[in-house]
Protein backbone atom coordinates (compact mmCIF):
# COMPACT_ATOMS: atom_id res chain seq x y z
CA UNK A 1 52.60 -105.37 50.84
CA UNK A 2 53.35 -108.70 52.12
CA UNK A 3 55.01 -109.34 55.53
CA UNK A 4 58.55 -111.02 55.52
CA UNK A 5 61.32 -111.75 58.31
CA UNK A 6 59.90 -111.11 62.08
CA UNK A 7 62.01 -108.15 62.92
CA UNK A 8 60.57 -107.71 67.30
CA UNK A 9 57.92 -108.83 69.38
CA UNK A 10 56.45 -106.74 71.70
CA UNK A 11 54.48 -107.49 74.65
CA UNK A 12 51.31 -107.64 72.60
CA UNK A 13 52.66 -106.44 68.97
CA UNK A 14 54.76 -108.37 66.53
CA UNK A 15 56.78 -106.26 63.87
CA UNK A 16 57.33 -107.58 60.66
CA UNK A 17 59.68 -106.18 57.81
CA UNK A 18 57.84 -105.70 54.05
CA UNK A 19 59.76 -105.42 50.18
CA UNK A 20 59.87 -101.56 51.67
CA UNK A 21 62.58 -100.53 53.26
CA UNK A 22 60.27 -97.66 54.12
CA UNK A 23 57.12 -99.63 56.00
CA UNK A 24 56.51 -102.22 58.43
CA UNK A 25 53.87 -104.16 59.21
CA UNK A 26 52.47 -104.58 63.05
CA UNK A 27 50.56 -107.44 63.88
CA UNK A 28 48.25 -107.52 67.03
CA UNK A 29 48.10 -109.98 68.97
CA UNK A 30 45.78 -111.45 71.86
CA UNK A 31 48.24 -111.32 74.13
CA UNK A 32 47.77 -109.33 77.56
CA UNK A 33 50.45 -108.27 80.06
CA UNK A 34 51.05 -106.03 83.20
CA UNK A 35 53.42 -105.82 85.88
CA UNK A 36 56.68 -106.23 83.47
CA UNK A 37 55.30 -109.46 82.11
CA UNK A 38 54.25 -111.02 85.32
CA UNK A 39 50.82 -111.49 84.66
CA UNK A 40 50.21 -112.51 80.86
CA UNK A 41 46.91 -114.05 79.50
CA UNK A 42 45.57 -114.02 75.74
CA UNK A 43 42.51 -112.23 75.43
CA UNK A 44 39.85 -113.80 72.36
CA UNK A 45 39.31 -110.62 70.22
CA UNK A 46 41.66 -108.14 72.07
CA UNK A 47 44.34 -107.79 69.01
CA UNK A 48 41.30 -107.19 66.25
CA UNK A 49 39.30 -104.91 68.39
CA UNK A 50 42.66 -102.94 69.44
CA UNK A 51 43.99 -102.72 65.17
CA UNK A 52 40.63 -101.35 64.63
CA UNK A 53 40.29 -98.59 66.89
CA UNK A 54 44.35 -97.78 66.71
CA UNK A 55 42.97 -97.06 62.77
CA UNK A 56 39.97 -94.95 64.42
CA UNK A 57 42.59 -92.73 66.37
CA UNK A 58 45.23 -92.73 63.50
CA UNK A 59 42.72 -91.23 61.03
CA UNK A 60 40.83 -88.49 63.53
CA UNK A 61 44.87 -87.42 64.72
CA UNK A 62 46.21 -87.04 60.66
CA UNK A 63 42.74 -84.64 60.13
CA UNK A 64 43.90 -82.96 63.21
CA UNK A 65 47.49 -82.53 61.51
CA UNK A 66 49.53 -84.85 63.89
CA UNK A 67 52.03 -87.08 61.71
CA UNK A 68 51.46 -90.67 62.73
CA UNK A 69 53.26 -94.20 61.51
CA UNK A 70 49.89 -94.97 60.52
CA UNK A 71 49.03 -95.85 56.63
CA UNK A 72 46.66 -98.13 56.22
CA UNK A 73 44.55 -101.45 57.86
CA UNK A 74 45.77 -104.45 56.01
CA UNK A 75 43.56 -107.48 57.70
CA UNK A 76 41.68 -107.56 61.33
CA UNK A 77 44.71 -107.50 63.01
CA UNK A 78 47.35 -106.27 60.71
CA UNK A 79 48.56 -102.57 59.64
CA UNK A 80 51.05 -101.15 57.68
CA UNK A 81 53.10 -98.39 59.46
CA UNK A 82 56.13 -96.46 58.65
CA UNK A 83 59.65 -97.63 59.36
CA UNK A 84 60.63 -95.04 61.74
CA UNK A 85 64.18 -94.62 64.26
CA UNK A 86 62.28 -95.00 67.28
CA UNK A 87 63.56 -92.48 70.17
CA UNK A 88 63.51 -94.04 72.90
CA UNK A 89 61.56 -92.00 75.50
CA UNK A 90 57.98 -92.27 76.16
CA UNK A 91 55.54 -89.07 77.15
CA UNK A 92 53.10 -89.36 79.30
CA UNK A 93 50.75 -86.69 80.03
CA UNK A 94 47.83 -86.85 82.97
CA UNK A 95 44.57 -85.35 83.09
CA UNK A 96 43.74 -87.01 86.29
CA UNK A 97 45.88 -88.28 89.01
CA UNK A 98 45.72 -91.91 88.75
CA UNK A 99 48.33 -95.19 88.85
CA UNK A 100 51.99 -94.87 89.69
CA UNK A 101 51.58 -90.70 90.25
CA UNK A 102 48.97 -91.15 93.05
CA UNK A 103 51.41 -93.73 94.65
CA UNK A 104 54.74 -91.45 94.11
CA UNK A 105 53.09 -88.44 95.32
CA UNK A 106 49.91 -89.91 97.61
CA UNK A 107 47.04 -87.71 95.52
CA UNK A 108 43.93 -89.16 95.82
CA UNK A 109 42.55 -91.29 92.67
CA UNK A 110 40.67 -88.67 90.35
CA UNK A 111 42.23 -85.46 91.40
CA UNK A 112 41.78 -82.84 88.34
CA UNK A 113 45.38 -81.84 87.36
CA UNK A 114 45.47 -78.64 85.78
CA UNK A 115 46.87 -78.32 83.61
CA UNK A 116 48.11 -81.56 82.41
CA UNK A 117 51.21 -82.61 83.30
CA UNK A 118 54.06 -84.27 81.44
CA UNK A 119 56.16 -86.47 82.04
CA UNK A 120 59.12 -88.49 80.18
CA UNK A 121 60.19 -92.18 80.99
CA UNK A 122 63.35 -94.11 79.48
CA UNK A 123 61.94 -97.58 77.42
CA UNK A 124 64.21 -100.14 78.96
CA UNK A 125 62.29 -103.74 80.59
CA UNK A 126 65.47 -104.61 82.39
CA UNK A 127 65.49 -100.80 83.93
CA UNK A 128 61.59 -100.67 84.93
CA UNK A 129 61.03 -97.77 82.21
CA UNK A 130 62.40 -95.32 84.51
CA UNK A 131 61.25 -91.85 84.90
CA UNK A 132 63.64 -89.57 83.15
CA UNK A 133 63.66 -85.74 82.57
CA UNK A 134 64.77 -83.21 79.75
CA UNK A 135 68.34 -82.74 80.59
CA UNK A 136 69.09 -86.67 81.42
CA UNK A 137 67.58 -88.02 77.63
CA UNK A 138 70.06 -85.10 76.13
CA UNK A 139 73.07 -86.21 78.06
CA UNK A 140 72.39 -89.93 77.39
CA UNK A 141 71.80 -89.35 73.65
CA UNK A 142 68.32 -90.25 73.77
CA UNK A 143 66.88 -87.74 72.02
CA UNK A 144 67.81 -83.74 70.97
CA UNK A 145 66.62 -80.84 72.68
CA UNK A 146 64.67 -80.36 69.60
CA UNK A 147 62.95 -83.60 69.41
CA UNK A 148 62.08 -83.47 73.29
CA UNK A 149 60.38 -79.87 71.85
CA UNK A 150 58.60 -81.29 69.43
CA UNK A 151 57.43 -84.65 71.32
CA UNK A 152 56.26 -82.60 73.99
CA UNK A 153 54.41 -79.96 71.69
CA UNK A 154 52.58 -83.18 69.47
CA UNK A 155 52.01 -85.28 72.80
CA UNK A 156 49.77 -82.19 74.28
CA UNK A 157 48.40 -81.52 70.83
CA UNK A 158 47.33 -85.35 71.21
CA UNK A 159 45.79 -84.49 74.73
CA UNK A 160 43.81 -81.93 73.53
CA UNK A 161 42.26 -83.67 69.95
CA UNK A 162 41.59 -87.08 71.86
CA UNK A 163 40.44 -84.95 75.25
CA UNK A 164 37.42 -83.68 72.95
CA UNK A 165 36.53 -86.79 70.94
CA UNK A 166 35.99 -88.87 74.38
CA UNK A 167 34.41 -86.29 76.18
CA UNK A 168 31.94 -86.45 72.77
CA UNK A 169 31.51 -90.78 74.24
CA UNK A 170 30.65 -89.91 77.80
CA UNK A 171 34.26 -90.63 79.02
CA UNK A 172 37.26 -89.21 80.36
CA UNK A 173 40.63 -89.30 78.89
CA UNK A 174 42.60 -90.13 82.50
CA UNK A 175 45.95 -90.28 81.25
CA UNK A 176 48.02 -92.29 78.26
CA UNK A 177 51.52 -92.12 76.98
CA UNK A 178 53.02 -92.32 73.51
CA UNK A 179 56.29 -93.20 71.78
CA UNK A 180 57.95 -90.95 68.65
CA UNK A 181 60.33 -91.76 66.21
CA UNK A 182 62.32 -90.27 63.18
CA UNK A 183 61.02 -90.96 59.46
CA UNK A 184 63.67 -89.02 57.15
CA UNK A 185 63.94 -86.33 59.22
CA UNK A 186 60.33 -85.65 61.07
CA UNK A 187 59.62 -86.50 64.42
CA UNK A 188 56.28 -88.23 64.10
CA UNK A 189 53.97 -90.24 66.41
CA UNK A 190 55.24 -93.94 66.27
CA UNK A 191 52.43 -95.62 68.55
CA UNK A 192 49.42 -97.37 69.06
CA UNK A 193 46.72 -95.58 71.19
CA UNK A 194 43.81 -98.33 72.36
CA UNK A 195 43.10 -98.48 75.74
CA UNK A 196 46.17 -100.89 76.36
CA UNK A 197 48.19 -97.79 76.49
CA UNK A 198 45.90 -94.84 78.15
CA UNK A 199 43.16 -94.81 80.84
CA UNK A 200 39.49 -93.97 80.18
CA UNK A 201 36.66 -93.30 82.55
CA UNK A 202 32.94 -93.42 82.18
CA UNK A 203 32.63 -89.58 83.17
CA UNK A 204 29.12 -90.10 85.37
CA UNK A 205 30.18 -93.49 87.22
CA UNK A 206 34.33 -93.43 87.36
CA UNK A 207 34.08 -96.94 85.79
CA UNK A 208 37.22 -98.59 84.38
CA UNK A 209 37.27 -98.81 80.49
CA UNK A 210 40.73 -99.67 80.10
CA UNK A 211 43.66 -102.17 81.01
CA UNK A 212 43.33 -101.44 84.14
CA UNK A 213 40.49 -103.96 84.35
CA UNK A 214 42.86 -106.63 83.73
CA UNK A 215 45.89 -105.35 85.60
CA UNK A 216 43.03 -105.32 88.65
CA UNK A 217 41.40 -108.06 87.78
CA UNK A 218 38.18 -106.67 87.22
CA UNK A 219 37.22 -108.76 84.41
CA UNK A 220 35.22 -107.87 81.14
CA UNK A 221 38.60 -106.66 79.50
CA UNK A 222 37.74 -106.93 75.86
CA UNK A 223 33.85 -106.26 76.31
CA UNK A 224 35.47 -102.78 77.98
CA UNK A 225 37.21 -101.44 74.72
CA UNK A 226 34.48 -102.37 72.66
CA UNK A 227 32.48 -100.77 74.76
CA UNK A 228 34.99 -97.37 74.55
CA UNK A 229 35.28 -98.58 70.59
CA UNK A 230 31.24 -98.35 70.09
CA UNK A 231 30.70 -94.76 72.09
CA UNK A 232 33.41 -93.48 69.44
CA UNK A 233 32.15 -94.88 66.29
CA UNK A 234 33.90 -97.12 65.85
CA UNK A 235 32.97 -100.14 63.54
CA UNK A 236 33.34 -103.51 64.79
CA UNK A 237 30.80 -105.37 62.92
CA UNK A 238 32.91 -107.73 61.16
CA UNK A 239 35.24 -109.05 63.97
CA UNK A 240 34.38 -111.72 65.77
């Protein structure tokens, strides 16, 4: 499978289309952003440390029977995926209070929530990604009842396979979101997860292991996910 015409680029992702109509392939890239785009730097290693443990996830979620985009690593930073009809409304679900929720709702920074909440957001840069519920994506024609069922039911089913595998590394799954699309006619998981896109905790010291190091400017970004990457399993000997 050989890429062809660019078909998006993403804030750190560029999608290319293949000879399949079916598949895609995703290319990741250095590139780091926060704050809608304000702050962008590139990152040596960050695309080739974030395609290999996206794979690591992929693989543990299909032996836990979630349906992902996933098929199969390609080169250190490139992976073929499924062509899906992305939906466009991203879950979220929080095991701690943390970010945006403890400065909506003033919780402190750590609180236990229990159980998890969930929450849905429309993807739209010009918008902000605003917070959306149920009855809003329906009406807009963002998604069916039925797919909002089924995101919901595969996002905590998500939660509670990844919840065990970090506890297993010492660390605590904070809080993440994920993005679902349509392939034929299955709503499957059409997202990365590497810790550009969730937050993770050393469970004894609270420290950052995430992209909130760079959206704080903590520093140590990359050396952070491999760090997170190595207390999983997962192998990084060959990238450089």
């Amino acid at each position: 499978m050989e890429k062809q015409s660019l078909l998006y680029t993403g804030k750190a992702k560029s999608v290319y289309e293949t000879e399949d109509a079916d598949h895609l392939i995703l290319v990741f890239r250095d590139d780091t952003s926060a704050f809608d785009g304000k702050k962008v730097e590139q990152l040596a290693r960050k695309g080739k440390v974030n395609n290999r443990f996206n794979a690591f996830i992929m693989q543990k979620l299909q032996e836990a029977g979630v349906e992902t985009h996933f098929e199969k690593l390609l080169s250190s930073n490139e992976v073929l995926v499924k062509r899906l009809k992305m939906i466009p409304v991203e879950c979220v679900v929080r095991n701690y209070a943390a970010g945006s929720l403890c400065r909506r709702l003033g919780i402190e920074e750590g609180t236990a929530l229990t159980p998890p909440t969930f929450e849905l957001f429309y993807k739209d840069d010009a918008l902000g990604d605003p917070m959306v519920n149920e009855s809003l994506s329906v009406t807009m024609g963002w998604a069916t009842e039925d797919q909002l069922q089924q995101m919901k039911a595969l996002t905590y089913q998500v939660n509670d396979v990844l919840r065990k595998l970090f506890d297993a590394g010492n660390m605590l799954l904070v809080d993440f979101k994920l993005e679902f699309g349509v392939f034929h006619d299955r709503v499957i998981l059409g997202d990365e997860f590497s810790p550009d896109g969730c937050r993770l905790w050393d469970k004894d010291t609270k420290k950052k292991l995430d992209k909130d190091r760079f959206r704080q400017g903590l520093g140590s970004v990359v050396e952070a996910y491999e760090e997170v990457s190595l207390r999983l399993g997962v192998d990084l000997s060959d990238i450089d």
